[in-house]
Structure formats: structure tokens, C-alpha cells
N, C-alpha and C. Protein backbone atom coordinates (compact mmCIF):
# COMPACT_ATOMS: atom_id res chain seq x y z
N UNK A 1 85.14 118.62 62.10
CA UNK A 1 84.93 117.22 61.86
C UNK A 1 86.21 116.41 62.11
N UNK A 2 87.41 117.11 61.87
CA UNK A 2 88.77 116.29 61.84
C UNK A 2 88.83 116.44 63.27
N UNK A 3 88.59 117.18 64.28
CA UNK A 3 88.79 117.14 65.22
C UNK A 3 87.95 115.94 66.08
N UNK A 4 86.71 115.96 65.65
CA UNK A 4 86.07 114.72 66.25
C UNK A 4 86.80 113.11 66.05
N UNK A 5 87.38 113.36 65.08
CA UNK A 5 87.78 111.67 65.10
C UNK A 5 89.20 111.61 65.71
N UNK A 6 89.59 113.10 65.86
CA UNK A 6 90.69 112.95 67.20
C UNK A 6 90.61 113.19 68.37
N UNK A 7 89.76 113.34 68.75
CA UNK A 7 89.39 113.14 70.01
C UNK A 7 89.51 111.82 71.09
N UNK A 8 89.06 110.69 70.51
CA UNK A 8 89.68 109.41 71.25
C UNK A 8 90.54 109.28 71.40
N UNK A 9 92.03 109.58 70.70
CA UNK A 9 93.20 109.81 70.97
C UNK A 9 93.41 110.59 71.67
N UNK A 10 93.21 111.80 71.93
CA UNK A 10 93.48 113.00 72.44
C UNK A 10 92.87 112.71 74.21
N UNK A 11 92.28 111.56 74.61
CA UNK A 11 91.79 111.38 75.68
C UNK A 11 92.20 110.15 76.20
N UNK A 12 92.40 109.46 75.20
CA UNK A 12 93.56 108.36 75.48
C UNK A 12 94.86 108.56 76.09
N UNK A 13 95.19 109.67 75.64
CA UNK A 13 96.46 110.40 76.03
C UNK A 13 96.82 111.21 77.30
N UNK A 14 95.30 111.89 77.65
CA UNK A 14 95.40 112.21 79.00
C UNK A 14 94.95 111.49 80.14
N UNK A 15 94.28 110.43 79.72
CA UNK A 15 93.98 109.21 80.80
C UNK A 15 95.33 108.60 81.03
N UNK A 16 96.10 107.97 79.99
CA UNK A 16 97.14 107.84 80.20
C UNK A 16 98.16 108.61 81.24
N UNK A 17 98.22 109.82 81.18
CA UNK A 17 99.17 110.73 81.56
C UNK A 17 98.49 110.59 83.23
N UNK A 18 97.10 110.64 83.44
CA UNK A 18 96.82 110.90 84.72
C UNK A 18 97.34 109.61 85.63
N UNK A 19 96.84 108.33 84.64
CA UNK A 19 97.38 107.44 85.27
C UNK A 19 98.62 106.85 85.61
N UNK A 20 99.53 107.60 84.84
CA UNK A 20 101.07 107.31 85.41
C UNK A 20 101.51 108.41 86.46
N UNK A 21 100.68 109.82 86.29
CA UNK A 21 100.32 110.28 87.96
C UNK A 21 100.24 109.64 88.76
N UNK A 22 99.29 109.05 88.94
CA UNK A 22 98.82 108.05 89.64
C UNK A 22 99.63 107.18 90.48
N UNK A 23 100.67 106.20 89.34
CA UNK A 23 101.56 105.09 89.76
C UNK A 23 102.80 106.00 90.88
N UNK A 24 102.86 107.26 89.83
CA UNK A 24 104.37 107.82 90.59
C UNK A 24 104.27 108.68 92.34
N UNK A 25 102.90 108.86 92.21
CA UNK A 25 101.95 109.37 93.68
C UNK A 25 101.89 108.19 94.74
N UNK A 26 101.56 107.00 94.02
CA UNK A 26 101.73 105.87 94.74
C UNK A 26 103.17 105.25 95.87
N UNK A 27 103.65 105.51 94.50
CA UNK A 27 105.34 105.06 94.97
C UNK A 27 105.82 106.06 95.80
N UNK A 28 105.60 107.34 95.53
CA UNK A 28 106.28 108.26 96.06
C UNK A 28 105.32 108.30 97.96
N UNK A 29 104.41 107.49 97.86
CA UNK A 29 103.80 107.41 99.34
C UNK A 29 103.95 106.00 99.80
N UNK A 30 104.79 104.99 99.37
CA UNK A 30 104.74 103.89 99.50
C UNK A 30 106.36 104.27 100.23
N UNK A 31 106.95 104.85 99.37
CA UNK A 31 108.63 104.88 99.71
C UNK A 31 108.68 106.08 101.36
N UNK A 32 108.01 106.98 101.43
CA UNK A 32 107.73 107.82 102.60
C UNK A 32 107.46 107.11 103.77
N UNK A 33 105.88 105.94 103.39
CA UNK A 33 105.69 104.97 104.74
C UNK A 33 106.38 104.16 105.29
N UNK A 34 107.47 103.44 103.98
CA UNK A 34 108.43 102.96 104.51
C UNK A 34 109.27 103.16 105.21
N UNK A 35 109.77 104.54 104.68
CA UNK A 35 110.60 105.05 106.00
C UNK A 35 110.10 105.71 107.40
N UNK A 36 109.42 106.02 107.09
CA UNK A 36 108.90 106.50 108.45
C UNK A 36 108.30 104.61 109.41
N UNK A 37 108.30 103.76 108.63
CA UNK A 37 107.82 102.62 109.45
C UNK A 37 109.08 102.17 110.11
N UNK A 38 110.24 101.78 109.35
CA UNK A 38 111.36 101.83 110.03
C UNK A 38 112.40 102.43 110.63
N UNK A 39 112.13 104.09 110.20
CA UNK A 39 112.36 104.64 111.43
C UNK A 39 112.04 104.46 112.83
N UNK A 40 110.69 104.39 113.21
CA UNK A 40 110.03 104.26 114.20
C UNK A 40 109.82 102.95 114.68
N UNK A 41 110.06 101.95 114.01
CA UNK A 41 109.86 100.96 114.21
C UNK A 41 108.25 100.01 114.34
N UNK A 42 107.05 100.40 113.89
CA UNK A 42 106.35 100.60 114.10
C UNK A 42 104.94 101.10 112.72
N UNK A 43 104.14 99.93 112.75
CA UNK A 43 103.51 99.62 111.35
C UNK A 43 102.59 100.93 111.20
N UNK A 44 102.46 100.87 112.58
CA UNK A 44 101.62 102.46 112.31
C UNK A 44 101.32 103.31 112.18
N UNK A 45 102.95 103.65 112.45
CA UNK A 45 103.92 104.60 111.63
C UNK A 45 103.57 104.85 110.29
N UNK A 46 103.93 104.21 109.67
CA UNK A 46 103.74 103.73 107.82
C UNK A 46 102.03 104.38 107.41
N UNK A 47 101.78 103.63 108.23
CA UNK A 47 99.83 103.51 107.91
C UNK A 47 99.32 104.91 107.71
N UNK A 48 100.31 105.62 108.95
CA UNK A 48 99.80 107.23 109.48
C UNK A 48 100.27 108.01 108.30
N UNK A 49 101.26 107.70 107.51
CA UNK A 49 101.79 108.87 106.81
C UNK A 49 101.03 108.35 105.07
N UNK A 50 100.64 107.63 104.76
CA UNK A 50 100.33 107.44 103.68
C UNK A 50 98.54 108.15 103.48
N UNK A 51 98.19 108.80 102.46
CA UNK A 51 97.03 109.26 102.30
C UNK A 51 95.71 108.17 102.54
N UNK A 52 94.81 108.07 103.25
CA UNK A 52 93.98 107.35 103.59
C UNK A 52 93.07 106.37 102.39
N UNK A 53 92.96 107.15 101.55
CA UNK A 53 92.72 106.15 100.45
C UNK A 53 93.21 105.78 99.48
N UNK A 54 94.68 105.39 99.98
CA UNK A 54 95.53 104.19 99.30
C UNK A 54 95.27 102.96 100.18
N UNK A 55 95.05 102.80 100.97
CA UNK A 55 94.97 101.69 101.99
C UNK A 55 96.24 100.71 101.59
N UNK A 56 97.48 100.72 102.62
CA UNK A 56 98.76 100.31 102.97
C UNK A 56 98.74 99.05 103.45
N UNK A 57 99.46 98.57 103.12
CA UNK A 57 99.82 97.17 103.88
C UNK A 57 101.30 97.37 104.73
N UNK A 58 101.24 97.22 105.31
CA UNK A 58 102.52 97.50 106.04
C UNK A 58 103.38 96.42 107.03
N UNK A 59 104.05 95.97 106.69
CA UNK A 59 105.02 95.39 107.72
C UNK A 59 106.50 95.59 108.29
N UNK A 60 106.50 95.07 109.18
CA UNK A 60 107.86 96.05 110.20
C UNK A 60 108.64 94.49 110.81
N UNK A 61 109.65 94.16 110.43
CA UNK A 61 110.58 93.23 110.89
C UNK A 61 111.68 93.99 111.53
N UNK A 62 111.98 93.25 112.61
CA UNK A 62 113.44 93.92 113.31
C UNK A 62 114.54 92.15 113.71
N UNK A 63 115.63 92.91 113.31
CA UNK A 63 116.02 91.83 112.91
C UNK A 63 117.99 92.21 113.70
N UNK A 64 118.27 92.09 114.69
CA UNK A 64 120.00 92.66 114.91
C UNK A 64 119.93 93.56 114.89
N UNK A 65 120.34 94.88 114.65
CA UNK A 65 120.55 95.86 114.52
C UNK A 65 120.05 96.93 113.55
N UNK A 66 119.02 96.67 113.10
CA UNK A 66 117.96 96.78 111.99
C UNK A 66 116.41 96.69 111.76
N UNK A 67 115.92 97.84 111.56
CA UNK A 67 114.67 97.63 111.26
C UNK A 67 114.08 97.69 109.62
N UNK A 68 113.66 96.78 109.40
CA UNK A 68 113.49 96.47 107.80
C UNK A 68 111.38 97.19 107.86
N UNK A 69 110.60 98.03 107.48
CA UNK A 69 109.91 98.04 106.78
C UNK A 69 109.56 97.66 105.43
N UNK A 70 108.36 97.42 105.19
CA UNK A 70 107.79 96.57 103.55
C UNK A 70 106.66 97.40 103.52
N UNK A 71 106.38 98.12 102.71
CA UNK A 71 104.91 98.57 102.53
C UNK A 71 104.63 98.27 101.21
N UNK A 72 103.13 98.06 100.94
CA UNK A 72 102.90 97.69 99.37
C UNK A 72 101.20 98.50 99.23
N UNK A 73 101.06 99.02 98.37
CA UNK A 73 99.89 99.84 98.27
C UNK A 73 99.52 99.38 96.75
N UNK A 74 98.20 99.66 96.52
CA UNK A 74 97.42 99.23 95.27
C UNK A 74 97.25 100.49 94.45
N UNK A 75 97.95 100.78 92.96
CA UNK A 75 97.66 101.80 92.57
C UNK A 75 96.23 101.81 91.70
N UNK A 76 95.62 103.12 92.32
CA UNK A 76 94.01 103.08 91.76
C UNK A 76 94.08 103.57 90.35
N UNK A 77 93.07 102.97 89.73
CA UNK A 77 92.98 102.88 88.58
C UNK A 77 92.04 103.84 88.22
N UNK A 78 92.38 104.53 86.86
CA UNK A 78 91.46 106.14 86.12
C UNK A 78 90.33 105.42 85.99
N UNK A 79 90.35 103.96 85.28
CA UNK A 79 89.01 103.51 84.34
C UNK A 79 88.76 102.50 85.60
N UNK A 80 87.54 102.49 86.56
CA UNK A 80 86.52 101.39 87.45
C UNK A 80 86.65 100.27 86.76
N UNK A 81 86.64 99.42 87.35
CA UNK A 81 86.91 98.10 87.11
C UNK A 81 87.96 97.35 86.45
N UNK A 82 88.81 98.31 85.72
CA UNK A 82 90.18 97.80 84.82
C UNK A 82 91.45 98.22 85.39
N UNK A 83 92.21 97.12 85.90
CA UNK A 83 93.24 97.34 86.96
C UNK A 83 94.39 96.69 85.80
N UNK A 84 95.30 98.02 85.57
CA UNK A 84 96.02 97.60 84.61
C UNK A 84 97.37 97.20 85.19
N UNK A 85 97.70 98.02 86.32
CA UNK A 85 98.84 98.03 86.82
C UNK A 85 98.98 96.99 88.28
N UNK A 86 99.74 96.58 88.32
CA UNK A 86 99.70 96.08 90.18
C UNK A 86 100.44 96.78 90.91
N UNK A 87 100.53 96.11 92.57
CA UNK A 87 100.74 97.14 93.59
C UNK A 87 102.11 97.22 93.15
N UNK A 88 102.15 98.82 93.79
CA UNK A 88 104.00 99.19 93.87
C UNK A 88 104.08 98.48 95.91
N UNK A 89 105.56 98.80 95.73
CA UNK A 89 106.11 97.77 96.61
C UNK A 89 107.13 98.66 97.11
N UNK A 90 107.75 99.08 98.42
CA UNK A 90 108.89 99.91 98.88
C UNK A 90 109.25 99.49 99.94
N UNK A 91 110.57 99.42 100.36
CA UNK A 91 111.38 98.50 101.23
C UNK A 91 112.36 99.78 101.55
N UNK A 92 112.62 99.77 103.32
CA UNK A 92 113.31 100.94 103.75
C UNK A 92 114.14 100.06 104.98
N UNK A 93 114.93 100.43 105.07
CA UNK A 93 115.98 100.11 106.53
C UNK A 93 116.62 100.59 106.90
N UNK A 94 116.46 101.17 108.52
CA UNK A 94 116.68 101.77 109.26
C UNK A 94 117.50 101.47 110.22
N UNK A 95 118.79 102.06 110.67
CA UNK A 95 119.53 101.12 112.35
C UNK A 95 118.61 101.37 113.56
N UNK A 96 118.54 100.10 114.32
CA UNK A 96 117.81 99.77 115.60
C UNK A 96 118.61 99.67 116.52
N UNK A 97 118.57 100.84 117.51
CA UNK A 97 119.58 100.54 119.04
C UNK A 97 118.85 99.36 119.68
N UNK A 98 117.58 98.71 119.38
CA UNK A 98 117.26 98.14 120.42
C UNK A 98 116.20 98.74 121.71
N UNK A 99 116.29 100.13 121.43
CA UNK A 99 115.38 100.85 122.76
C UNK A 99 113.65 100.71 121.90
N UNK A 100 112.77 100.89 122.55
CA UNK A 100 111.39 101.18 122.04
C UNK A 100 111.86 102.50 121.80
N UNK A 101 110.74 102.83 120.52
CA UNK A 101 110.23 104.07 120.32
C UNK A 101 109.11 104.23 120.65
């Protein structure tokens, strides 16, 4: 019986835990697309390396001697319809000779 009324806690706790999985899976594929976008120079770069259902936003500025990527991805949420967190955000820069890749 004592166990039943801990149970909401006890699931509170691992929803929790999955969902800061979640955030750090995010980032950790947000910060990868970035670099690989400004490495290459090239948004589709970014797009290619991130798992398909995060869906990426990606942008690629070149700017002097520099290629600046921005990627921003939406971290999905454990509980449908309750979006507690907003997107993570990762910014990478890379040196640009100037040649295409």
C-alpha cells in the first residue's frame, strides 16, 4: 500500500530523468551539425548529420575568412502536448580559404 502512493513520485522522477536525456541528446546533435555545417560550408551538411527526427534548422553564413554555422533544433518532449523546454541553439566556426567544398 505504501508503495502505491509512491509511485507518482517514483515516475515523476524517471520522466524527469528521460527528459533531461532528451535535452542533452539534443544539444549534443545540435553542437555536431554545427560543426560539420561550417566545416563544409554548407546547410546540408548540418541537416545530414543530425538524427532525422529532430528536424534542424540550419544556417550557414560566410563572412572573410570564416564560416559561422547556427543550428537550432526543438527538444521533444516525454509528455504530448506539454513543451516544457525550448529549442537548444549551437553556434560553430570554422576558417574559410574561400575555395568551394
Amino acid at each position: 500500500m505504501e508503495f502505491l502512493g509512491f509511485l507518482p513520485i517514483l515516475l515523476l522522477v524517471a520522466l524527469a530523468g528521460v527528459q533531461l536525456g532528451l535535452l542533452a541528446y539534443a544539444g549534443s546533435q545540435a553542437g555536431t551539425a554545427a560543426r560539420a555545417a561550417a566545416r563544409t560550408g554548407r546547410a546540408a551538411a548540418g541537416s545530414a548529420s543530425v538524427s532525422g527526427w529532430l528536424h534542424p534548422s540550419v544556417r550557414v553564413g560566410q563572412g572573410g575568412d570564416r564560416t559561422t554555422a547556427t543550428v537550432t533544433l526543438q527538444v521533444p518532449s516525454v509528455l504530448p502536448g506539454i513543451s516544457i523546454l525550448g529549442p537548444v541553439t549551437r553556434r560553430a566556426t570554422m576558417p574559410w580559404d574561400g575555395t568551394p567544398r
